[in-house]
PDB file of N, CA and C in Angstrom:
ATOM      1  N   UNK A   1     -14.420   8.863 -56.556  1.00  0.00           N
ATOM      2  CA  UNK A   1     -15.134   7.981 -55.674  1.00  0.00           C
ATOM      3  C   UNK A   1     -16.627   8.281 -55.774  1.00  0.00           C
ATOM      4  N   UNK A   2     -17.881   7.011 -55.668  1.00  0.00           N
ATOM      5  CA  UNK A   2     -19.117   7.387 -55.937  1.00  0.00           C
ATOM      6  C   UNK A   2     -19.600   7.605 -54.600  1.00  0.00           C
ATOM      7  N   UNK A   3     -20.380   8.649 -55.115  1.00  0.00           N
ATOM      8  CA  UNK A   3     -20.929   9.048 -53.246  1.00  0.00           C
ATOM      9  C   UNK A   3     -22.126   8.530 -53.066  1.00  0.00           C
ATOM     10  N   UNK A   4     -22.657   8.457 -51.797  1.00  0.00           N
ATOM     11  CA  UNK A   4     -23.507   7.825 -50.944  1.00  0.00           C
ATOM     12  C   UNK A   4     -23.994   6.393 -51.281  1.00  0.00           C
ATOM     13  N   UNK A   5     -22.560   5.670 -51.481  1.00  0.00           N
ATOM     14  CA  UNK A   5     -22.418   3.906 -51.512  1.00  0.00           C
ATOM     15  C   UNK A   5     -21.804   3.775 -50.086  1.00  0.00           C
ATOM     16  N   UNK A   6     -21.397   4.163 -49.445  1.00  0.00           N
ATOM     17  CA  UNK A   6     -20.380   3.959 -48.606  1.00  0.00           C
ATOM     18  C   UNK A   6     -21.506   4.072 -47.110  1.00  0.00           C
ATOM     19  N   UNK A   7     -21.323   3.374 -46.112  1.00  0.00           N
ATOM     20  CA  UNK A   7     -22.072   3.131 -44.608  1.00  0.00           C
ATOM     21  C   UNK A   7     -21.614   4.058 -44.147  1.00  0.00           C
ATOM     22  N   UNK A   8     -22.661   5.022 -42.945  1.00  0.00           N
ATOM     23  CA  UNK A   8     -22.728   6.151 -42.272  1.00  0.00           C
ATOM     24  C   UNK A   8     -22.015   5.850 -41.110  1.00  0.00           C
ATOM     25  N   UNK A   9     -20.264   5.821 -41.146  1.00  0.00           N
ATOM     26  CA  UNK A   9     -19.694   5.463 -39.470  1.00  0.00           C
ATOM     27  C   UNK A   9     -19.941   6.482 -38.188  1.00  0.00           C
ATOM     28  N   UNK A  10     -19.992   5.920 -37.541  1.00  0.00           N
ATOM     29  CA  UNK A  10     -20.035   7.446 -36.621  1.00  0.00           C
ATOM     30  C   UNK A  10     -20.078   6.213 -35.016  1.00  0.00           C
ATOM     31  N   UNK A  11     -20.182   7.247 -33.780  1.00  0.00           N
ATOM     32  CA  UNK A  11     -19.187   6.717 -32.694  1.00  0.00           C
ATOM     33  C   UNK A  11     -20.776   6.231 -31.730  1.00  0.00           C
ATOM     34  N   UNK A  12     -20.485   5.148 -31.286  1.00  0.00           N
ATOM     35  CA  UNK A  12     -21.575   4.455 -30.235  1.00  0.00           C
ATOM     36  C   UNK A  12     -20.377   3.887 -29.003  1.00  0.00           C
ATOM     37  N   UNK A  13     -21.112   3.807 -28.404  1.00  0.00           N
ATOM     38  CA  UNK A  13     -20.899   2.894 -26.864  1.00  0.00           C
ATOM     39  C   UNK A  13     -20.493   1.516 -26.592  1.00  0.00           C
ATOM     40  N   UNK A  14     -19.937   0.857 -26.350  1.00  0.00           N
ATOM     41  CA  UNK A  14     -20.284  -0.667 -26.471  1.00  0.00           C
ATOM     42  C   UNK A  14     -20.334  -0.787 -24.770  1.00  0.00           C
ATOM     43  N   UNK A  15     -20.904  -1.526 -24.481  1.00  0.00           N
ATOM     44  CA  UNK A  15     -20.928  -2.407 -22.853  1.00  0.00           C
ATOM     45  C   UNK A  15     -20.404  -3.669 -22.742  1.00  0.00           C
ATOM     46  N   UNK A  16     -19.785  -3.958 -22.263  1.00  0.00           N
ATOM     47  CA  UNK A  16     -19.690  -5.432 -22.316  1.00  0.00           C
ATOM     48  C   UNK A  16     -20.551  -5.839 -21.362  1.00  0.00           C
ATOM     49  N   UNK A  17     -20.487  -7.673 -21.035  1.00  0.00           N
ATOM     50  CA  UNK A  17     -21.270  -7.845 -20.101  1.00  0.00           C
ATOM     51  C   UNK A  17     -20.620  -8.176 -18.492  1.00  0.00           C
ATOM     52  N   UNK A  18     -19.407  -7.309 -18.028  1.00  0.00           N
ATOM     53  CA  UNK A  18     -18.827  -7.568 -16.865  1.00  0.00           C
ATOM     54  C   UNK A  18     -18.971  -5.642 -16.677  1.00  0.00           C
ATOM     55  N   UNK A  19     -19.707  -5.424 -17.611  1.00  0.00           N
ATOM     56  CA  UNK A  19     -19.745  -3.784 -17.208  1.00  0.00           C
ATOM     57  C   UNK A  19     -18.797  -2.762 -17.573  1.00  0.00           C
ATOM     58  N   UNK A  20     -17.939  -3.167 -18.221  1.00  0.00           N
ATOM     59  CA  UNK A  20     -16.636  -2.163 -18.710  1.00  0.00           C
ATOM     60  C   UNK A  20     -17.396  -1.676 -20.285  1.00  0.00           C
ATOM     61  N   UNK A  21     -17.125  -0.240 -20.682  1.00  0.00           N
ATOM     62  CA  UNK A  21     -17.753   0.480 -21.656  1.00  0.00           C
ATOM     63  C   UNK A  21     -16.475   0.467 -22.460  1.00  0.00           C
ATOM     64  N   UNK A  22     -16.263   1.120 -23.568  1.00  0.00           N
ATOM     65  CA  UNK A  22     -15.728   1.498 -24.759  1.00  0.00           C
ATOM     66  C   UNK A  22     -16.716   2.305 -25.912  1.00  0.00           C
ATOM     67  N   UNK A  23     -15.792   3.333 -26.699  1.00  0.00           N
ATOM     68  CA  UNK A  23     -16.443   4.500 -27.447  1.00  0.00           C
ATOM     69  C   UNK A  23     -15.815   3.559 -28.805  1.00  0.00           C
ATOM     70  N   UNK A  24     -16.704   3.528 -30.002  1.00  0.00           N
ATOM     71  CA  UNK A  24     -16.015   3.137 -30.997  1.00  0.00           C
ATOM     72  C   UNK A  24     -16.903   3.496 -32.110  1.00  0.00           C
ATOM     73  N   UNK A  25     -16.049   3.251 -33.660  1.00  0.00           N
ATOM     74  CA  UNK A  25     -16.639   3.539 -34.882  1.00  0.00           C
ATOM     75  C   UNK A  25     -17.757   2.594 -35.119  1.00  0.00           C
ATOM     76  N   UNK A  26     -19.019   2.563 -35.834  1.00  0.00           N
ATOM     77  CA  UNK A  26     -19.607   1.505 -36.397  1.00  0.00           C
ATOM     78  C   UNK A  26     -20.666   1.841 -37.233  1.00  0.00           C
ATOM     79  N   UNK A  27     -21.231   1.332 -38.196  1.00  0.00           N
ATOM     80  CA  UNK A  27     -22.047   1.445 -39.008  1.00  0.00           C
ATOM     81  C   UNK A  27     -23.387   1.259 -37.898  1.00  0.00           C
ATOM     82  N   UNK A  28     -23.790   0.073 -36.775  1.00  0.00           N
ATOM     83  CA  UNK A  28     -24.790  -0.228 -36.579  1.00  0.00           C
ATOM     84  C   UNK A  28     -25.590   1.091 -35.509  1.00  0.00           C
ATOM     85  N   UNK A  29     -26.582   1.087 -35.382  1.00  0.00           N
ATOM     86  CA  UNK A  29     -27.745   2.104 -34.925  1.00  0.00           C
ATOM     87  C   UNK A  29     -27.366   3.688 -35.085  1.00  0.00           C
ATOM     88  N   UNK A  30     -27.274   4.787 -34.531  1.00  0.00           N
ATOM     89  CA  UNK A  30     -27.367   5.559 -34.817  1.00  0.00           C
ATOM     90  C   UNK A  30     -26.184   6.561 -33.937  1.00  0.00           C
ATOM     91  N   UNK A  31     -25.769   7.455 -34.487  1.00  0.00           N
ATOM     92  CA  UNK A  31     -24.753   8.415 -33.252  1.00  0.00           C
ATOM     93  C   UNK A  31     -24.934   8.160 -31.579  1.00  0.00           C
ATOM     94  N   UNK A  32     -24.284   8.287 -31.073  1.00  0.00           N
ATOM     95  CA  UNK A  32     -24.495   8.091 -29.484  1.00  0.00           C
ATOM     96  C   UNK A  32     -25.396   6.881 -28.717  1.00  0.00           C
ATOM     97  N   UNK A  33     -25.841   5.858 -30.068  1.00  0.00           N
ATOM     98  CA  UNK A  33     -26.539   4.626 -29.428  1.00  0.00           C
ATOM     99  C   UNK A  33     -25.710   3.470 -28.365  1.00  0.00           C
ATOM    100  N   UNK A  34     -26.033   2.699 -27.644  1.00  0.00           N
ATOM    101  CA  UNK A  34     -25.550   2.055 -26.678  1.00  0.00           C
ATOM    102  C   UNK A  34     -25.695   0.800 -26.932  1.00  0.00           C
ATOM    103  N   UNK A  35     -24.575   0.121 -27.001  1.00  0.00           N
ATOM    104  CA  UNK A  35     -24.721  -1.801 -27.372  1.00  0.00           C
ATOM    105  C   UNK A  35     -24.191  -2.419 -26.603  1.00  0.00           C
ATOM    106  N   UNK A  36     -25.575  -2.955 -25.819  1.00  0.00           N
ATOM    107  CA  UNK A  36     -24.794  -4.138 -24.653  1.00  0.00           C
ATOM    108  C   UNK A  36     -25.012  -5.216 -25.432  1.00  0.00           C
ATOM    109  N   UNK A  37     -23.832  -5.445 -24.854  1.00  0.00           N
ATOM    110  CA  UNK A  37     -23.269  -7.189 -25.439  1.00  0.00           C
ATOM    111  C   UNK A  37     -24.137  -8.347 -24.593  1.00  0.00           C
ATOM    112  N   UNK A  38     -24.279  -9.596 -24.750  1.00  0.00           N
ATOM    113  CA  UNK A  38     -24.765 -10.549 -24.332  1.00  0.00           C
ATOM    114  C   UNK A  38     -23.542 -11.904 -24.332  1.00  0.00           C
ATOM    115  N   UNK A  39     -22.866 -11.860 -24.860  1.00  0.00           N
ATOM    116  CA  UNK A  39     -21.650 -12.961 -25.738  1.00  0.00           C
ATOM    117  C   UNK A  39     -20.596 -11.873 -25.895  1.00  0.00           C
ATOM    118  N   UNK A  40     -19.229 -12.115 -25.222  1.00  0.00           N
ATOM    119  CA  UNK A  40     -17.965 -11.358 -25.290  1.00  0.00           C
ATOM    120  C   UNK A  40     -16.922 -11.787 -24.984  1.00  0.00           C
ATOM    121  N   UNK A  41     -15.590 -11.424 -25.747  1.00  0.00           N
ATOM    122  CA  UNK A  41     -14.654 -12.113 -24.911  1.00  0.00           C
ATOM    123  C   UNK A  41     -14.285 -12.767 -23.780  1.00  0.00           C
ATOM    124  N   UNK A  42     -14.585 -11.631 -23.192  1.00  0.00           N
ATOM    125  CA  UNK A  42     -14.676 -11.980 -21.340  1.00  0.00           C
ATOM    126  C   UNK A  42     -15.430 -13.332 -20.781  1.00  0.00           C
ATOM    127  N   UNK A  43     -16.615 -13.272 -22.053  1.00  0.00           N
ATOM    128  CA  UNK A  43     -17.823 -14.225 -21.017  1.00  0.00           C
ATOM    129  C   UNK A  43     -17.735 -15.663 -21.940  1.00  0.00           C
ATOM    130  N   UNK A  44     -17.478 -15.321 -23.210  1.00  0.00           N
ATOM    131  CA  UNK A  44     -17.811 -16.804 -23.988  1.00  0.00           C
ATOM    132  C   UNK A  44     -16.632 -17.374 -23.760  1.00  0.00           C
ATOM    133  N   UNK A  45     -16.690 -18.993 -23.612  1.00  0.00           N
ATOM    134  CA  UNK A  45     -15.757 -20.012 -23.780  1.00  0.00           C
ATOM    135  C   UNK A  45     -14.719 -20.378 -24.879  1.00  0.00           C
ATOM    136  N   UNK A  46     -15.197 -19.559 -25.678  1.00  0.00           N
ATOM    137  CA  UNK A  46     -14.329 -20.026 -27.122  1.00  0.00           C
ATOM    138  C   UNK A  46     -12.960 -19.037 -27.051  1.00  0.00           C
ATOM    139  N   UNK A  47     -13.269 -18.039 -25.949  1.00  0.00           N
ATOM    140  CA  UNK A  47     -12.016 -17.216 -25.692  1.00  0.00           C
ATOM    141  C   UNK A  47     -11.265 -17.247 -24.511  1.00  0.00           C
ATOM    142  N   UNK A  48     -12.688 -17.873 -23.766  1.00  0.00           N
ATOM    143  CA  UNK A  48     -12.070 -18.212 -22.011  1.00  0.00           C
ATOM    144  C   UNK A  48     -11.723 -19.275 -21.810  1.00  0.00           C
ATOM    145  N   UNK A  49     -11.183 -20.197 -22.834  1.00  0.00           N
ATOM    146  CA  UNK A  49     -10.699 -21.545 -22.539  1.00  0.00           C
ATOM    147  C   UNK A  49     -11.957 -23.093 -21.761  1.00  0.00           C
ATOM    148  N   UNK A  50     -13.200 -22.542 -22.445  1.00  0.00           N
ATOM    149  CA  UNK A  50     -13.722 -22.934 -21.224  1.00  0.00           C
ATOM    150  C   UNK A  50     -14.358 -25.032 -21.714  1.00  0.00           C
ATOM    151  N   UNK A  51     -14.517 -25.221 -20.994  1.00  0.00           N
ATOM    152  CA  UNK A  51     -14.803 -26.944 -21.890  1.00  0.00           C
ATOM    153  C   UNK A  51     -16.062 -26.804 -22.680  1.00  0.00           C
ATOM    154  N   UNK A  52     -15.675 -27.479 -23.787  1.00  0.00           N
ATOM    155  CA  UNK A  52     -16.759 -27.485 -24.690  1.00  0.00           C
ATOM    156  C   UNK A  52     -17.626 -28.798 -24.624  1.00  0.00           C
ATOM    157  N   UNK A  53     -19.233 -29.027 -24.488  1.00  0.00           N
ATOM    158  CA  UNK A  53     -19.678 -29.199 -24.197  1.00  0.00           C
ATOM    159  C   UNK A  53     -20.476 -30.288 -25.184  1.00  0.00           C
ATOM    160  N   UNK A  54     -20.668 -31.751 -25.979  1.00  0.00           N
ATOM    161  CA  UNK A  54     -20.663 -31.952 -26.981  1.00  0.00           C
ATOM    162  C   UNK A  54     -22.073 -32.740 -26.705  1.00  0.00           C
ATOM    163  N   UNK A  55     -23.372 -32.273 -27.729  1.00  0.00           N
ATOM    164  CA  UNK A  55     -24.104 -32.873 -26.882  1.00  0.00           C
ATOM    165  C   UNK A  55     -24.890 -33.391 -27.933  1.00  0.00           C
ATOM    166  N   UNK A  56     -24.961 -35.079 -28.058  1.00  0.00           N
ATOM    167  CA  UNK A  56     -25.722 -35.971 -29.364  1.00  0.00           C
ATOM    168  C   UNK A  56     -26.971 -35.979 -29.233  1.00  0.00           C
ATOM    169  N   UNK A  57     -27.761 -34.537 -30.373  1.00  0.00           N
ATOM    170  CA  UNK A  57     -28.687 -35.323 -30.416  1.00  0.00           C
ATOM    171  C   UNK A  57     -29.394 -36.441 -31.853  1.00  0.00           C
ATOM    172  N   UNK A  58     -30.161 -37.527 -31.288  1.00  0.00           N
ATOM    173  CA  UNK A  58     -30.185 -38.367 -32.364  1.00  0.00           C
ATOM    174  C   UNK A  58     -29.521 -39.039 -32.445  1.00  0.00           C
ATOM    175  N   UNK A  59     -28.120 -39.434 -31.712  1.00  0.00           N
ATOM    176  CA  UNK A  59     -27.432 -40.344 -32.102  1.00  0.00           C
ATOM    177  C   UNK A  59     -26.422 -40.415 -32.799  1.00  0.00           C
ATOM    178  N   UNK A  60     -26.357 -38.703 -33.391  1.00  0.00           N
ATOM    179  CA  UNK A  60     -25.545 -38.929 -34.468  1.00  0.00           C
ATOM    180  C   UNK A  60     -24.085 -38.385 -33.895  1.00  0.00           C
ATOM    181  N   UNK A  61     -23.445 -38.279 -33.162  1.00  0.00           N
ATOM    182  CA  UNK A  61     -21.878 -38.559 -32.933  1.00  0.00           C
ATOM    183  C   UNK A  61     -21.772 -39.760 -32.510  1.00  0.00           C
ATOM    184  N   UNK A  62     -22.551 -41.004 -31.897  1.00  0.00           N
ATOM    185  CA  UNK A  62     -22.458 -42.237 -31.857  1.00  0.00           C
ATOM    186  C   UNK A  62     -22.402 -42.937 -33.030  1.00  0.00           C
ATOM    187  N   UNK A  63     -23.208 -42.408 -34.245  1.00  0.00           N
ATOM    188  CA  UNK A  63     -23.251 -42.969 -35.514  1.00  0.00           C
ATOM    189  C   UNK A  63     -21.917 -42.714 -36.151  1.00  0.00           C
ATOM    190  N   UNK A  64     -21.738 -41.285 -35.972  1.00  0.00           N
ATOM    191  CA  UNK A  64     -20.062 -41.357 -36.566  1.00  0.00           C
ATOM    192  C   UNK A  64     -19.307 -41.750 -35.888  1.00  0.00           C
ATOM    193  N   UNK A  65     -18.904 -42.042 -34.559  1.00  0.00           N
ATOM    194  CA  UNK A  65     -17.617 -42.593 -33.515  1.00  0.00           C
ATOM    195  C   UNK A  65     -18.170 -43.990 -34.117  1.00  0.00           C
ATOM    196  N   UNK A  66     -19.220 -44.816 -34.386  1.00  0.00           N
ATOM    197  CA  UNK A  66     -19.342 -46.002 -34.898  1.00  0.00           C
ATOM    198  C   UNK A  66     -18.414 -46.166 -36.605  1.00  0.00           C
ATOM    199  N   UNK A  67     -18.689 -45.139 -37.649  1.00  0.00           N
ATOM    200  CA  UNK A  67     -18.250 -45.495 -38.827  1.00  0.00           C
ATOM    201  C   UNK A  67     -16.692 -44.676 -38.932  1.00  0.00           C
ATOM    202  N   UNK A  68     -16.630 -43.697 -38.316  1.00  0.00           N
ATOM    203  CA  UNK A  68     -15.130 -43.396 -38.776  1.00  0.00           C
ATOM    204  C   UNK A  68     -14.083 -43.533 -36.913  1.00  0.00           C
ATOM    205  N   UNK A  69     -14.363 -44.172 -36.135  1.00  0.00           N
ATOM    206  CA  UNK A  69     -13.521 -44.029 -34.787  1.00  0.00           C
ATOM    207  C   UNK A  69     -12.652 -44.944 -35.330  1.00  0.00           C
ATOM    208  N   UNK A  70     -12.029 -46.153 -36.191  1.00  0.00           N
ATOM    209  CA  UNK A  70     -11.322 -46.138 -36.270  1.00  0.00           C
ATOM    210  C   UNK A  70     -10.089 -45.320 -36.521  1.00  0.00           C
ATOM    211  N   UNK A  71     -10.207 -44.161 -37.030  1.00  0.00           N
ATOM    212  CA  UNK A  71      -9.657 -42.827 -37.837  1.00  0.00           C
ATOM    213  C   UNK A  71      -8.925 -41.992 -36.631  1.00  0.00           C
ATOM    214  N   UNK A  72      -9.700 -42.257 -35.957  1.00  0.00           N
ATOM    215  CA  UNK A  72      -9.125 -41.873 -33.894  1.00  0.00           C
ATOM    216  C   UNK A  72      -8.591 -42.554 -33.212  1.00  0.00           C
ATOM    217  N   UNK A  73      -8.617 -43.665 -33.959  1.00  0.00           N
ATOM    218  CA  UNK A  73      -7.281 -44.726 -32.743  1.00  0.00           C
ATOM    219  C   UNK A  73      -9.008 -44.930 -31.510  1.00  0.00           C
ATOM    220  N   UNK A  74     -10.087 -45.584 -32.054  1.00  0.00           N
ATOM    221  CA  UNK A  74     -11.037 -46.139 -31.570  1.00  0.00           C
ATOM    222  C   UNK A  74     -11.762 -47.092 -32.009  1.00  0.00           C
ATOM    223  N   UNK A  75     -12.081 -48.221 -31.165  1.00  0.00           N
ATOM    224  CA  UNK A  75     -12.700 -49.514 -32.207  1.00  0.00           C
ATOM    225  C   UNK A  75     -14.211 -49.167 -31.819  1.00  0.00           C
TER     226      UNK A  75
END
């Protein structure tokens, strides 16, 4: 095996953003560094079921619901 190709793992902190911690492996910052999250399971929608939010700008999902909504069972 060739040496020093390989990323320096070693153990950091994570935070989430409801405040619960975890110890884990990672390449990013340095031994004992601390990573609060901003975007997490807990908080983003894409995991919390949450409504997604679809928002035209320019026109252009009107331009496509105009050329392909037939394709959707839409005139």
């Amino acid at each position: 095996m060739k040496k020093d190709i390989h990323p320096d793992y070693h153990f950091i902190k994570v935070v989430m953003t409801d405040g619960t911690e975890y110890i884990t492996r990672s390449t990013w910052g340095k031994e004992g560094d601390v990573l609060h999250l901003e975007i997490d399971p807990k908080s983003h929608s894409a995991w919390t079921g949450g409504q997604q939010a679809l928002v035209d700008r320019g026109g252009r999902v009107s331009r496509f619901k105009e050329k392909f909504g037939f394709l959707m069972g839409e005139k």
